[in-house]
N, C-alpha and C. Protein backbone atom coordinates (compact mmCIF):
# COMPACT_ATOMS: atom_id res chain seq x y z
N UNK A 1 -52.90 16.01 1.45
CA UNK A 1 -53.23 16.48 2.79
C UNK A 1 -54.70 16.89 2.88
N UNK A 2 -55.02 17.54 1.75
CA UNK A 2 -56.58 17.88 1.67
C UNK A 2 -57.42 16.72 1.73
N UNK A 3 -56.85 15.87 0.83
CA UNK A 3 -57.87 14.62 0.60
C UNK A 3 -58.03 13.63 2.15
N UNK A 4 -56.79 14.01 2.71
CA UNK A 4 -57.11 13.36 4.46
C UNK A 4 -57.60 14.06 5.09
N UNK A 5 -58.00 15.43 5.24
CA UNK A 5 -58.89 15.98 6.29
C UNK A 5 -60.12 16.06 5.14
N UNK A 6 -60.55 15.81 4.04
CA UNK A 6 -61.60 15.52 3.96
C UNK A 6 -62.43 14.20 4.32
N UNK A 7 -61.19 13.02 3.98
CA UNK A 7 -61.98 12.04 4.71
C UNK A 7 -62.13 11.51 6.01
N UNK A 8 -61.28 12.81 7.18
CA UNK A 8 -61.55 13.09 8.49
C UNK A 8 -62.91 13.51 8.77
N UNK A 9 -62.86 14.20 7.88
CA UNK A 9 -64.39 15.29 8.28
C UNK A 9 -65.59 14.44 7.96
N UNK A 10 -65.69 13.85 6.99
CA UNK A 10 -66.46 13.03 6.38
C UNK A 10 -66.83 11.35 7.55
N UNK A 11 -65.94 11.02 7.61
CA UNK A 11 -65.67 9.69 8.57
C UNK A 11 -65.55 10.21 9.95
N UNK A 12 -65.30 11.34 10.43
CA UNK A 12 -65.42 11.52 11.98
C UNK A 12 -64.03 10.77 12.25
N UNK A 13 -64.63 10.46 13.77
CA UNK A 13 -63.33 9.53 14.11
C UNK A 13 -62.89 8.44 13.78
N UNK A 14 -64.02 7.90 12.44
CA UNK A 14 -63.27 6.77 11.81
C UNK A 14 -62.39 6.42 11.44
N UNK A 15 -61.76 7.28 11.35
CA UNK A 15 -60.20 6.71 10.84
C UNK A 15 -59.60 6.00 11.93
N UNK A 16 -59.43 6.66 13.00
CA UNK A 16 -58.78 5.65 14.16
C UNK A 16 -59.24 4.08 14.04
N UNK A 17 -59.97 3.89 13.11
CA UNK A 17 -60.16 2.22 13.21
C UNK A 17 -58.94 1.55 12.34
N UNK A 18 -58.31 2.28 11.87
CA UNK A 18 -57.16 1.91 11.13
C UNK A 18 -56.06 1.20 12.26
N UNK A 19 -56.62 -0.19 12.62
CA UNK A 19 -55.83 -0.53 14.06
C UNK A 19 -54.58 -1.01 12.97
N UNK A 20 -53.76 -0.89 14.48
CA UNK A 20 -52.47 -1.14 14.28
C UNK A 20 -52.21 -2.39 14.49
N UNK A 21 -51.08 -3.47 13.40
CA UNK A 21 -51.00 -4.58 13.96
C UNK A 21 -49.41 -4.80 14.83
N UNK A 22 -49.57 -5.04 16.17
CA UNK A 22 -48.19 -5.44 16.49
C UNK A 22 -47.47 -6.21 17.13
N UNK A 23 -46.26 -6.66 16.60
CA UNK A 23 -46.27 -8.07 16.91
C UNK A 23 -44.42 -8.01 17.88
N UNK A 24 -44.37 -8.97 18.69
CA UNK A 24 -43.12 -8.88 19.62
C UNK A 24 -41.99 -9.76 18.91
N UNK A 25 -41.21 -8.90 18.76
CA UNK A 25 -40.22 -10.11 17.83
C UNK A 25 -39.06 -10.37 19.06
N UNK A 26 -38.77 -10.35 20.02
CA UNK A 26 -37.76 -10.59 20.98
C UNK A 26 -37.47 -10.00 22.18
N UNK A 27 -37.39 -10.76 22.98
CA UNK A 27 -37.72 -10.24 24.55
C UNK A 27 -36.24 -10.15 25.05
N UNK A 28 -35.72 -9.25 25.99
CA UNK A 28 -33.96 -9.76 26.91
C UNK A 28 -34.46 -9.78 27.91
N UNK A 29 -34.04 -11.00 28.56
CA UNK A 29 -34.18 -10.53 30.13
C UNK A 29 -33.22 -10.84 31.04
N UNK A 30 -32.35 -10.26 31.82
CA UNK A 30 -31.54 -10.81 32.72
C UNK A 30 -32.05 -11.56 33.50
N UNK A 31 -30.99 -12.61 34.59
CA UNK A 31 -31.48 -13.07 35.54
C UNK A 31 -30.07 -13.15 36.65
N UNK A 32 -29.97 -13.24 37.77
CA UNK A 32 -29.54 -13.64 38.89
C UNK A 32 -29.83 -15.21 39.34
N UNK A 33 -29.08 -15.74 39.65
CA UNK A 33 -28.72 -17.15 40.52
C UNK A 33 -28.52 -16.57 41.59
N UNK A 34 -27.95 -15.47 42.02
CA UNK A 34 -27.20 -15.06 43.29
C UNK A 34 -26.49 -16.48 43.95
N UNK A 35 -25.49 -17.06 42.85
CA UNK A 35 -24.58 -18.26 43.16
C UNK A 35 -23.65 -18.44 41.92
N UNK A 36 -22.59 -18.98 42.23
CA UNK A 36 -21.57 -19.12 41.12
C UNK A 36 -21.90 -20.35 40.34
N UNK A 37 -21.84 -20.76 38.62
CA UNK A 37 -22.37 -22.09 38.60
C UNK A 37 -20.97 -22.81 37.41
N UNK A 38 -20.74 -23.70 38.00
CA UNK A 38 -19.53 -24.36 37.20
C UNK A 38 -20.39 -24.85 35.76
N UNK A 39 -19.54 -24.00 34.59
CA UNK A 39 -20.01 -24.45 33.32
C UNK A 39 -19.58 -25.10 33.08
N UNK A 40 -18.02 -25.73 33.46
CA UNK A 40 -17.77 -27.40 32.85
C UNK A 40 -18.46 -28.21 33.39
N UNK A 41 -19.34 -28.65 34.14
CA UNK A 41 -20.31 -29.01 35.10
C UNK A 41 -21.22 -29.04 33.84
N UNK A 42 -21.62 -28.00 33.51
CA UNK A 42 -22.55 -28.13 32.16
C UNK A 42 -22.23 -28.56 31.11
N UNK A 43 -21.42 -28.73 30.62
CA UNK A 43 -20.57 -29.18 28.89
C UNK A 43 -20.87 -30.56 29.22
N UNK A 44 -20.13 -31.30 30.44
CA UNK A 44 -20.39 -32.81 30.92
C UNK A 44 -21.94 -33.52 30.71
N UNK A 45 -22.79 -32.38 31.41
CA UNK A 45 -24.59 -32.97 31.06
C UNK A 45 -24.73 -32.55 29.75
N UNK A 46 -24.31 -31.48 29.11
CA UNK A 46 -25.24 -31.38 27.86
C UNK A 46 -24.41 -30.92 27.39
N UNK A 47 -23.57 -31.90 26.71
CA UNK A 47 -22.31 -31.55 25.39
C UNK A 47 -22.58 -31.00 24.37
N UNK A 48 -24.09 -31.17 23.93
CA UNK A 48 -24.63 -29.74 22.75
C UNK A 48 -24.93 -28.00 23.15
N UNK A 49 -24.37 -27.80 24.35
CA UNK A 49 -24.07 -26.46 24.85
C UNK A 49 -23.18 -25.96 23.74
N UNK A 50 -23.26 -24.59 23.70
CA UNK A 50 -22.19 -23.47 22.95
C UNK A 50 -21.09 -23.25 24.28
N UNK A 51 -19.62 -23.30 24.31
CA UNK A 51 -18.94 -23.16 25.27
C UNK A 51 -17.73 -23.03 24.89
N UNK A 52 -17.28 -21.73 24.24
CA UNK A 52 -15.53 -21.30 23.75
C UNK A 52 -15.46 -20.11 25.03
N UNK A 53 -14.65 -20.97 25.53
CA UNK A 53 -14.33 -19.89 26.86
C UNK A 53 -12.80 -19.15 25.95
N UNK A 54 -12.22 -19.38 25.29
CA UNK A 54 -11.35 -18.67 24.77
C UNK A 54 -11.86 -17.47 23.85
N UNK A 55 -13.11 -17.74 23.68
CA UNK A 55 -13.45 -16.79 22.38
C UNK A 55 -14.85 -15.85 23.37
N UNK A 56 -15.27 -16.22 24.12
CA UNK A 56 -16.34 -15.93 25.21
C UNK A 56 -16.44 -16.22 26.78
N UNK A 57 -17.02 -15.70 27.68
CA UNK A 57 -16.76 -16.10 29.05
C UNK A 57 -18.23 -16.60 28.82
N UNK A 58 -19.41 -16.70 28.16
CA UNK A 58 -20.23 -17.26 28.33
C UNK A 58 -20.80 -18.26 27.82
N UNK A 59 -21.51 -19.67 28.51
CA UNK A 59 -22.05 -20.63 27.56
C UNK A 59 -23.39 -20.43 27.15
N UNK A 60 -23.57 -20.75 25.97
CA UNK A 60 -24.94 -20.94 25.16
C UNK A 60 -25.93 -21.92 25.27
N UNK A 61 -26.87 -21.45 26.02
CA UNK A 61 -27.82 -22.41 25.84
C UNK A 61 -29.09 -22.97 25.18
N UNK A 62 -29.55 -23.44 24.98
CA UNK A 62 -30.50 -23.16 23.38
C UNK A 62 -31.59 -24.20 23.52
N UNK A 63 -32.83 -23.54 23.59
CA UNK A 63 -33.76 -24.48 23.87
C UNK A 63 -34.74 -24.25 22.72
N UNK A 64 -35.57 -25.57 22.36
CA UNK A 64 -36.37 -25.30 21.16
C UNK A 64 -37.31 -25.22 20.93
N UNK A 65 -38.24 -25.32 22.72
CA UNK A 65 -39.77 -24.79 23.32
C UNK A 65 -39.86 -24.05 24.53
N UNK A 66 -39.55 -23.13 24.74
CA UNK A 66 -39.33 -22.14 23.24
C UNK A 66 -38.28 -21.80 23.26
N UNK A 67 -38.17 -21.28 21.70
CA UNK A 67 -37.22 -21.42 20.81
C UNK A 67 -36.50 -19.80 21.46
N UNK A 68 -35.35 -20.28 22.46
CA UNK A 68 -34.39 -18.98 23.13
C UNK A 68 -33.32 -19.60 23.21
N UNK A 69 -32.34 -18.67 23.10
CA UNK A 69 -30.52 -18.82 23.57
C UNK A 69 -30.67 -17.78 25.12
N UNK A 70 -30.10 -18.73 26.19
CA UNK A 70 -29.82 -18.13 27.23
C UNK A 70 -28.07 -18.18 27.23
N UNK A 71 -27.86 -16.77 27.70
CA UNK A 71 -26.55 -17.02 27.60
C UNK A 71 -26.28 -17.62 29.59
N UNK A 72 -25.13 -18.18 29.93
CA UNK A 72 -24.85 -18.51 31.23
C UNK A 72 -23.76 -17.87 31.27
N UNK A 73 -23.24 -17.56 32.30
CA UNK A 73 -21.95 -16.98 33.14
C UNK A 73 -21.83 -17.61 34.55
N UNK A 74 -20.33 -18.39 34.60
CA UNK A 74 -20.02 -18.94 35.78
C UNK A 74 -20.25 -18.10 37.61
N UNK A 75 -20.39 -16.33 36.91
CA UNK A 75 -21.11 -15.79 38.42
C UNK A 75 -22.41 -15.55 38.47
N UNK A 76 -22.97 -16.66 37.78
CA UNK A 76 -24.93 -16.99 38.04
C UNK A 76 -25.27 -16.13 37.31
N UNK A 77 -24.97 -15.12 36.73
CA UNK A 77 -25.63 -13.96 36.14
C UNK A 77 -26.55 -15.06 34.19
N UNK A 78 -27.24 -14.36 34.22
CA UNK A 78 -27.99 -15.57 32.63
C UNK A 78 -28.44 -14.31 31.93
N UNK A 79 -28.43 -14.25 30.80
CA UNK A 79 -28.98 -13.35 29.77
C UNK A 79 -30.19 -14.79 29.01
N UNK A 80 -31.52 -14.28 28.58
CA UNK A 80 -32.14 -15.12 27.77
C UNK A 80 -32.88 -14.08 26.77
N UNK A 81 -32.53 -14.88 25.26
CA UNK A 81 -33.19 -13.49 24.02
C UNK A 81 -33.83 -15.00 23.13
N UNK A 82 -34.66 -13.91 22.43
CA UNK A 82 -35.57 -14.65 21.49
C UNK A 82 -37.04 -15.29 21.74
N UNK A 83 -37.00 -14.87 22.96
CA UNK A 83 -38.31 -15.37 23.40
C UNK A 83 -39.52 -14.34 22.84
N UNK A 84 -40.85 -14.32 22.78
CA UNK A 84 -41.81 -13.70 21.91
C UNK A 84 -42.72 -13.03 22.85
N UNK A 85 -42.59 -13.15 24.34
CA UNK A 85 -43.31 -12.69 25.20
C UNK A 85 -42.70 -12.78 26.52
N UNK A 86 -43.26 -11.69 27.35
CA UNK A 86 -42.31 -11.86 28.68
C UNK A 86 -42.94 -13.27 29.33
N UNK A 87 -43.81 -13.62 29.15
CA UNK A 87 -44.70 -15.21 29.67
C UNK A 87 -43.37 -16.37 28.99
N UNK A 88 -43.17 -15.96 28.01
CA UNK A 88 -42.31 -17.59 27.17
C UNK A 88 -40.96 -17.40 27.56
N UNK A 89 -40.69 -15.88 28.30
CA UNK A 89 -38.90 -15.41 28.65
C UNK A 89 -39.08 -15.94 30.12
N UNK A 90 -40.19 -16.27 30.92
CA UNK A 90 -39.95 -16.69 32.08
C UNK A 90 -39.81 -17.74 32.20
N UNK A 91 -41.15 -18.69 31.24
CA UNK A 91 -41.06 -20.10 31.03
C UNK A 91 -39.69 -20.55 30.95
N UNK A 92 -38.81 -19.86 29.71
CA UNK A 92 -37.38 -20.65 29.37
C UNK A 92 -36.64 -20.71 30.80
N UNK A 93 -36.47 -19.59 31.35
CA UNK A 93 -35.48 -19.55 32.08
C UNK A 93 -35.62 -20.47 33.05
N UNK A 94 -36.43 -20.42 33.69
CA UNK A 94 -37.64 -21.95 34.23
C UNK A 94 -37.28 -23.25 33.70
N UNK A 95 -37.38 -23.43 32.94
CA UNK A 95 -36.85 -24.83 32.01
C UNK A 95 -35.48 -24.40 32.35
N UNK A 96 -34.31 -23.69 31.81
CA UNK A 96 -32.90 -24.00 31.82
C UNK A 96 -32.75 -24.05 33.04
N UNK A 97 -33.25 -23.56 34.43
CA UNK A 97 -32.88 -23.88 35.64
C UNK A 97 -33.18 -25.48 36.61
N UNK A 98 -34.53 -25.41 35.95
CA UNK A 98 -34.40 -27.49 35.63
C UNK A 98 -33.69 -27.61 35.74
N UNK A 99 -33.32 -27.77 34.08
CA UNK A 99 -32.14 -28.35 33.25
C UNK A 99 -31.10 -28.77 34.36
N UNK A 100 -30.55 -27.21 34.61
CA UNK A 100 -29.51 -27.61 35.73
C UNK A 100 -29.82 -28.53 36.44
N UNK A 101 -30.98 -28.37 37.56
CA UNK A 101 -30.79 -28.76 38.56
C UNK A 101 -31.10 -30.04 38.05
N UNK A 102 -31.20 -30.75 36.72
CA UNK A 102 -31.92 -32.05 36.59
C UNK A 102 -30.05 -33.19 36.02
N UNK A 103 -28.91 -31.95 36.14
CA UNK A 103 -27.56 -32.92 35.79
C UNK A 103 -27.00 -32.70 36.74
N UNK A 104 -27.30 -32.08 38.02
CA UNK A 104 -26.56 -32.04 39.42
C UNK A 104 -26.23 -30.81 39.87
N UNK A 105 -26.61 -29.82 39.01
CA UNK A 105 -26.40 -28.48 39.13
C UNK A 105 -26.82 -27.60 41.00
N UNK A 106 -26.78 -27.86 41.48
CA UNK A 106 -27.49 -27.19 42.63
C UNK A 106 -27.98 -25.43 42.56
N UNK A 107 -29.34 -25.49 42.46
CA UNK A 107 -29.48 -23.96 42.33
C UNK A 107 -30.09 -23.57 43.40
N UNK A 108 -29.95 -22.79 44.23
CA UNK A 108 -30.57 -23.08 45.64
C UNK A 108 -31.87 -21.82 45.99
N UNK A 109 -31.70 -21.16 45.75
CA UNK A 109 -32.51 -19.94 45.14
C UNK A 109 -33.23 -19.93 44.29
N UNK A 110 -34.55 -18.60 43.95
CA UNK A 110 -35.35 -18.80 43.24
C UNK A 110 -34.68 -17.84 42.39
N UNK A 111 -34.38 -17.82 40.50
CA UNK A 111 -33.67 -17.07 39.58
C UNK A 111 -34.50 -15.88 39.82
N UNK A 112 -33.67 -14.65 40.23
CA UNK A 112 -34.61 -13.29 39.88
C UNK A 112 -34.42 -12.39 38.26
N UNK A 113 -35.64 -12.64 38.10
CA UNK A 113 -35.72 -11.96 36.26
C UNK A 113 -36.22 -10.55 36.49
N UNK A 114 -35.42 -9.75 35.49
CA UNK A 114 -35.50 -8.57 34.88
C UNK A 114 -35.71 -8.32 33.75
N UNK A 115 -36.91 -7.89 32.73
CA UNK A 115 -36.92 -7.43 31.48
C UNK A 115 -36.49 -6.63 31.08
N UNK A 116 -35.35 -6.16 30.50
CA UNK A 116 -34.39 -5.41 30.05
C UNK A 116 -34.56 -4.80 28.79
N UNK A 117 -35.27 -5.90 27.96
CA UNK A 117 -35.41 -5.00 26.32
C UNK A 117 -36.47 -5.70 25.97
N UNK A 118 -37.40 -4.99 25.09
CA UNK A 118 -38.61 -5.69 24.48
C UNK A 118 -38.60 -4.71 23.13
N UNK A 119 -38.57 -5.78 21.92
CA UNK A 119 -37.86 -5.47 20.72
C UNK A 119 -39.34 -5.71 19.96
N UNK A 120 -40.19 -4.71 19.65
CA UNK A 120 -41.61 -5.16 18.32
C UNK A 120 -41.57 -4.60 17.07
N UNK A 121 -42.07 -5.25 16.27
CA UNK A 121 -42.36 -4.97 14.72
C UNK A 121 -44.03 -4.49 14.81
N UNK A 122 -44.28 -3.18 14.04
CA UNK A 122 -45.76 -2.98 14.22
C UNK A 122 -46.00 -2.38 12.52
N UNK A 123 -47.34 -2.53 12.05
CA UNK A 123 -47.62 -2.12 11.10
C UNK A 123 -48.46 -1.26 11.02
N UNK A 124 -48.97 0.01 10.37
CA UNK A 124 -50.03 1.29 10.11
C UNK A 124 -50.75 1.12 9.88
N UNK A 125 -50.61 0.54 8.49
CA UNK A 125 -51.73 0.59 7.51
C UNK A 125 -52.03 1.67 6.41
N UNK A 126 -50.79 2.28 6.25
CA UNK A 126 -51.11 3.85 5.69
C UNK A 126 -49.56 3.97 5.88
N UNK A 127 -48.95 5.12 4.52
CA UNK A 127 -47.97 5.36 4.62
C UNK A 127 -47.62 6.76 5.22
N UNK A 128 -46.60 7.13 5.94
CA UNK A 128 -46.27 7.79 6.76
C UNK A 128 -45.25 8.95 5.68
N UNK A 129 -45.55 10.40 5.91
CA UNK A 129 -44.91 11.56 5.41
C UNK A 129 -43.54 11.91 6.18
N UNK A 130 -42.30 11.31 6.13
CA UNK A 130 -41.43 10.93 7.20
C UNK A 130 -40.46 12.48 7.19
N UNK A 131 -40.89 13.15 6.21
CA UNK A 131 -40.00 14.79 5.91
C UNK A 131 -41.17 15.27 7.10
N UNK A 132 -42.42 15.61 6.97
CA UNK A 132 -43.02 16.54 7.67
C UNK A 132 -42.54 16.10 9.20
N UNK A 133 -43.07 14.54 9.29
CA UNK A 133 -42.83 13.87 10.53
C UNK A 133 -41.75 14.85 11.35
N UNK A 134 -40.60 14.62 10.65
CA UNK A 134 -39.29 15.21 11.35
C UNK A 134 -39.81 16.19 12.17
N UNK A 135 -40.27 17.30 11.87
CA UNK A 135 -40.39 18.56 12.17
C UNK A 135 -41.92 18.37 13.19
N UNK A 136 -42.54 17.51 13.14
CA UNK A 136 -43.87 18.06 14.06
C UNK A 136 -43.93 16.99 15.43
N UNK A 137 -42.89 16.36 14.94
CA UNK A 137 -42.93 15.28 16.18
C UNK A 137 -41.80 15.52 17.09
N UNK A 138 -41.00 16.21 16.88
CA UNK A 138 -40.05 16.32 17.66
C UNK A 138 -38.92 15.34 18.19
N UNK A 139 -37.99 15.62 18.47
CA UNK A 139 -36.97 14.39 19.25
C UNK A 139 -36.56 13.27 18.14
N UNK A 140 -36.49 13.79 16.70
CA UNK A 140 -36.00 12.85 15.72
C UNK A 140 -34.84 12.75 15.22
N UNK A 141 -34.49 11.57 14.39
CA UNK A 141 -33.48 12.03 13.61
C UNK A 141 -33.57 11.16 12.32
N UNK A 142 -33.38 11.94 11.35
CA UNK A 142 -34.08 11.54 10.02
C UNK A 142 -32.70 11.92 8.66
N UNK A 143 -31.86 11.09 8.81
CA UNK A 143 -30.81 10.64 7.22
C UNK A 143 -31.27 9.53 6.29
N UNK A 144 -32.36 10.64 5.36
CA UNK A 144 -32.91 9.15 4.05
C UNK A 144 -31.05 9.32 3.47
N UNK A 145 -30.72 9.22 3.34
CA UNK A 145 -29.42 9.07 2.38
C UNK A 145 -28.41 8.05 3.00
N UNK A 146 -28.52 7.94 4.68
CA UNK A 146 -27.99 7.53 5.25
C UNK A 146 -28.35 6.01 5.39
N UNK A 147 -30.01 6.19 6.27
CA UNK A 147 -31.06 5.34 6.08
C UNK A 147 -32.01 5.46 6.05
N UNK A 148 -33.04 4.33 5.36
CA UNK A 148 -34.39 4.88 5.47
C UNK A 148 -35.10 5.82 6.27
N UNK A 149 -34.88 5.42 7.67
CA UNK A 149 -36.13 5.36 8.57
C UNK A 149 -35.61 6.65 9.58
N UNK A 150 -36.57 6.85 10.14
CA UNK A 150 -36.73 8.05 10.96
C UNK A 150 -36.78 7.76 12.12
N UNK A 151 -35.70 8.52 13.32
CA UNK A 151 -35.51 7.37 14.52
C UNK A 151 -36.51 8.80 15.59
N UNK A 152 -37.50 8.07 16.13
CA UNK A 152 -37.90 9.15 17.21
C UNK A 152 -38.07 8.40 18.17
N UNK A 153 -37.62 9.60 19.29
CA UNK A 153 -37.25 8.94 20.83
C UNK A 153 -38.90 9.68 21.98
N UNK A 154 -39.64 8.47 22.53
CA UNK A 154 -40.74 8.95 23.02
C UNK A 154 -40.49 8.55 24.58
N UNK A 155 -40.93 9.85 24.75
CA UNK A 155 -40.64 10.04 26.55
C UNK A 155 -41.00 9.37 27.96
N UNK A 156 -42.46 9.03 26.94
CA UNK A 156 -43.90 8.08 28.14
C UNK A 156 -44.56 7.92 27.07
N UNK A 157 -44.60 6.71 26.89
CA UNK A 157 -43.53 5.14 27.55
C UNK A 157 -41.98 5.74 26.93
N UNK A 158 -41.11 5.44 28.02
CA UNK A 158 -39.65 5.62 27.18
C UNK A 158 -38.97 4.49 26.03
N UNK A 159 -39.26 4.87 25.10
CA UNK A 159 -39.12 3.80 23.81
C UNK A 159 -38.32 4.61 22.76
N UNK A 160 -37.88 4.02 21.69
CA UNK A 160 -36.84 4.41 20.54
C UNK A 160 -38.17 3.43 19.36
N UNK A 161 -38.46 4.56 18.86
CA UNK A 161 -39.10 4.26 17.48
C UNK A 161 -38.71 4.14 16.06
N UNK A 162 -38.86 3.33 15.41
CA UNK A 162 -38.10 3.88 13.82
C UNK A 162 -39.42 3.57 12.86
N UNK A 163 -39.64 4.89 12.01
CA UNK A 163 -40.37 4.35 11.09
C UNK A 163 -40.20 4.88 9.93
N UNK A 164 -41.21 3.87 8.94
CA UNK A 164 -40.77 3.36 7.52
C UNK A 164 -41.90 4.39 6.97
N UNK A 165 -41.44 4.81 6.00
CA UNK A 165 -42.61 5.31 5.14
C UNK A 165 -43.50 4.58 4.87
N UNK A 166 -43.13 3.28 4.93
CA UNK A 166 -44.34 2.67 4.60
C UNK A 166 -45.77 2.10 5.24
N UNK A 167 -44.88 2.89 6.27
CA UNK A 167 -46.33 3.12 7.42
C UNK A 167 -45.49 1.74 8.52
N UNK A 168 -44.17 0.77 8.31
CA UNK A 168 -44.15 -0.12 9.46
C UNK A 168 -43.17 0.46 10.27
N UNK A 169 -43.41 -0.10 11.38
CA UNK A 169 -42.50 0.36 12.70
C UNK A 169 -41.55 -0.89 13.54
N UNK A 170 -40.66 -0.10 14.06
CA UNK A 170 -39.98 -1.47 14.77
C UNK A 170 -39.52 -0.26 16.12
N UNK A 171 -39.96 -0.86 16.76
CA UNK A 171 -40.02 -0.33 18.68
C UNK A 171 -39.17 -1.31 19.61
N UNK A 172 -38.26 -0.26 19.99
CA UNK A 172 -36.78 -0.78 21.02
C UNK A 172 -37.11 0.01 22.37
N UNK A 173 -36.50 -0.58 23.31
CA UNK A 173 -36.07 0.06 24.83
C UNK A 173 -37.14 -0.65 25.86
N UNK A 174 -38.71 -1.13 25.18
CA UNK A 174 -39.54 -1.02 26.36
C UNK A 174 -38.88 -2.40 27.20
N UNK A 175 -39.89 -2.22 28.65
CA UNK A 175 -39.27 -2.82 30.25
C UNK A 175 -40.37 -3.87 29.92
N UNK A 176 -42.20 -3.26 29.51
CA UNK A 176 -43.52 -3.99 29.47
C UNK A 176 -43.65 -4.61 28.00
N UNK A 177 -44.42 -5.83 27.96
CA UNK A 177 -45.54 -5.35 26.98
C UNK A 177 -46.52 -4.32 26.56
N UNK A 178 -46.62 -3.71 28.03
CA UNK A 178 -47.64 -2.83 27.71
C UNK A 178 -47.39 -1.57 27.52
N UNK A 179 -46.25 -0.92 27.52
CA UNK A 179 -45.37 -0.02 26.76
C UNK A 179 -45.59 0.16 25.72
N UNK A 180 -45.21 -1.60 24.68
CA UNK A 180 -44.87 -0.99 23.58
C UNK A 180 -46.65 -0.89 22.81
N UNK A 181 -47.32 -1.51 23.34
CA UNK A 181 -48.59 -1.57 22.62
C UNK A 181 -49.24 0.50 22.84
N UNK A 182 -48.82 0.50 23.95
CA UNK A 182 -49.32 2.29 24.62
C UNK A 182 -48.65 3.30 23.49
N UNK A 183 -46.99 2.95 23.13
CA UNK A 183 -46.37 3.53 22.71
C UNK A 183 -46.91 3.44 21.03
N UNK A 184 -47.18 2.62 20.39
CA UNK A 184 -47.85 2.45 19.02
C UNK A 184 -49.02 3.34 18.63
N UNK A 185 -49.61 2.63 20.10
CA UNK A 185 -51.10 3.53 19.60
C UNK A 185 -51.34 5.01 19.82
N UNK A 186 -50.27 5.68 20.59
CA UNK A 186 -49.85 6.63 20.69
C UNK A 186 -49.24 7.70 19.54
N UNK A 187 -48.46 6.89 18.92
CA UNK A 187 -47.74 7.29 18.01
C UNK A 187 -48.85 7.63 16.56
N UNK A 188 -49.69 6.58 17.04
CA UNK A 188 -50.62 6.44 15.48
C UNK A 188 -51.23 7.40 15.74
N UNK A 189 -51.87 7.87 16.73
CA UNK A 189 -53.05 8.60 17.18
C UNK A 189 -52.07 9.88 16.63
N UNK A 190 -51.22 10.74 17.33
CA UNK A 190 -50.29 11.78 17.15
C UNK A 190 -50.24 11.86 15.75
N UNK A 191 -49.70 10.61 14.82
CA UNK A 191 -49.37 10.78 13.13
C UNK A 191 -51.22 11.12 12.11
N UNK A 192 -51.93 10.59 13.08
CA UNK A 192 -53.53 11.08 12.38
C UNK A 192 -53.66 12.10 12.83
N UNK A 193 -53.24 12.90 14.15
CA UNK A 193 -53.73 13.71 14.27
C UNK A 193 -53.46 15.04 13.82
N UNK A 194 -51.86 14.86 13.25
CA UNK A 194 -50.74 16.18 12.41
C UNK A 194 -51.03 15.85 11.13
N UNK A 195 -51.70 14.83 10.47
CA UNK A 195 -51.86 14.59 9.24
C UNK A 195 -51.04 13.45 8.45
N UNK A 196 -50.29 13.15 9.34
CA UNK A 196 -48.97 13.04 8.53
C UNK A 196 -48.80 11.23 8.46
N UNK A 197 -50.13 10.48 8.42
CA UNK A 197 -50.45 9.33 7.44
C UNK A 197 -51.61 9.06 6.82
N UNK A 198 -50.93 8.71 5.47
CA UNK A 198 -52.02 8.46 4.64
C UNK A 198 -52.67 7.16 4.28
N UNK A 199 -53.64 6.99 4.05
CA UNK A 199 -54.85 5.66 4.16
C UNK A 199 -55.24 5.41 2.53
N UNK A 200 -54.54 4.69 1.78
CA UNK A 200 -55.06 3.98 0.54
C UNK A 200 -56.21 4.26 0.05
C-alpha cells in the first residue's frame, strides 16, 4: 500500500494512464414485429432453422455475418444474442427480417429494437485487493470459497460488476455502450483512488 502511494506521489496523476482494455462480448436485444409470423412458413424456406416446438415455442435462427442466434416467436416478438455491438445487433435483425420477407414472409412494419443486456469483458492492468475492496466500495458481495470474484452492484450507470483479483472484469445489465465503458472507467478511477490496485 505504501509502495502505491509512493508511486502516486512520485508519478502524479500518472497512474491513471493505466487504460483499461474493454471489450463487448454479447449484446440482447429484443424486437417487436407487432404481427404474428407463421414459423412453419419458416422451416419450409430455410430447413437449417432450429425448430422443436415440443421442446421450445421458439425457432432458432443463426446467421454467420454476423455471427448471432435470433430467437423467433410465432407472436412477432425476436430475441437476437451474440452480436459484439449494438451496430452488428441491428444489422442482424435487419438481415433476418429480409430473410423473411425474401421466402414470402410478409413483415409489414418497421421491427422495433430494444437493448436489453450488454454483456463486456474488461481488463486493469494491475491486480485488485478484493478483501479491502469489499468494505470501501460498498454494495458487494464477496464468497472466495464460494467463488472467486466479487460481485458489486453500481448505481450510475446501473450495471452488475464482477471482479477478479487479477485485475479482469466482466460487466452485466448495461442498456448503452456507453455505460459500460463510463462504468469501467469509473470503477478504475474509484479502485486507484482507495488504493486498492496494484501496478507491476
Amino acid at each position: 500500500m505504501l509502495h502505491n502511494k509512493l508511486k502516486k506521489l512520485l508519478w502524479g496523476t500518472a497512474m491513471s494512464t493505466n487504460k483499461a482494455s474493454v471489450k463487448i462480448e454479447n449484446v440482447v436485444a429484443s424486437v417487436t414485429l407487432h404481427q404474428r409470423v407463421d414459423l412453419n412458413a419458416i422451416v419450409k424456406g430455410y430447413p437449417g432453422v432450429e425448430y422443436r416446438p415440443e421442446q421450445f415455442p421458439g425457432l432458432v435462427f443463426r446467421l454467420k455475418r454476423p455471427k448471432t442466434a435470433t430467437l423467433i416467436f410465432n407472436s412477432g416478438k425476436m430475441v437476437c444474442t451474440g452480436a459484439k455491438s449494438e451496430k452488428e445487433s441491428r444489422k442482424a435483425v435487419k438481415k433476418v427480417v429480409k430473410e423473411l420477407r425474401n421466402i414470402g414472409i410478409d413483415i409489414i412494419g418497421k421491427p422495433e429494437l430494444t437493448i436489453q443486456n450488454i454483456v463486456a469483458s474488461a481488463a486493469l492492468g494491475g491486480n485488485i485487493d478484493l478483501e479491502r475492496a469489499t468494505f470501501e466500495l460498498g454494495k458487494t458481495m464477496y464468497e472466495p470459497e464460494q467463488f472467486p470474484g466479487l460481485i458489486y452492484r453500481m448505481d450510475e450507470p446501473k450495471v452488475v460488476i464482477l471482479l477478479f483479483a487479477s485485475g479482469k472484469l466482466v460487466c452485466t445489465g448495461a442498456k448503452r455502450e456507453g455505460d459500460v465503458f463510463e462504468a469501467v472507467e469509473k470503477l478504475h478511477k474509484i479502485l486507484e483512488d482507495k488504493d486498492l490496485i496494484f501496478y507491476g
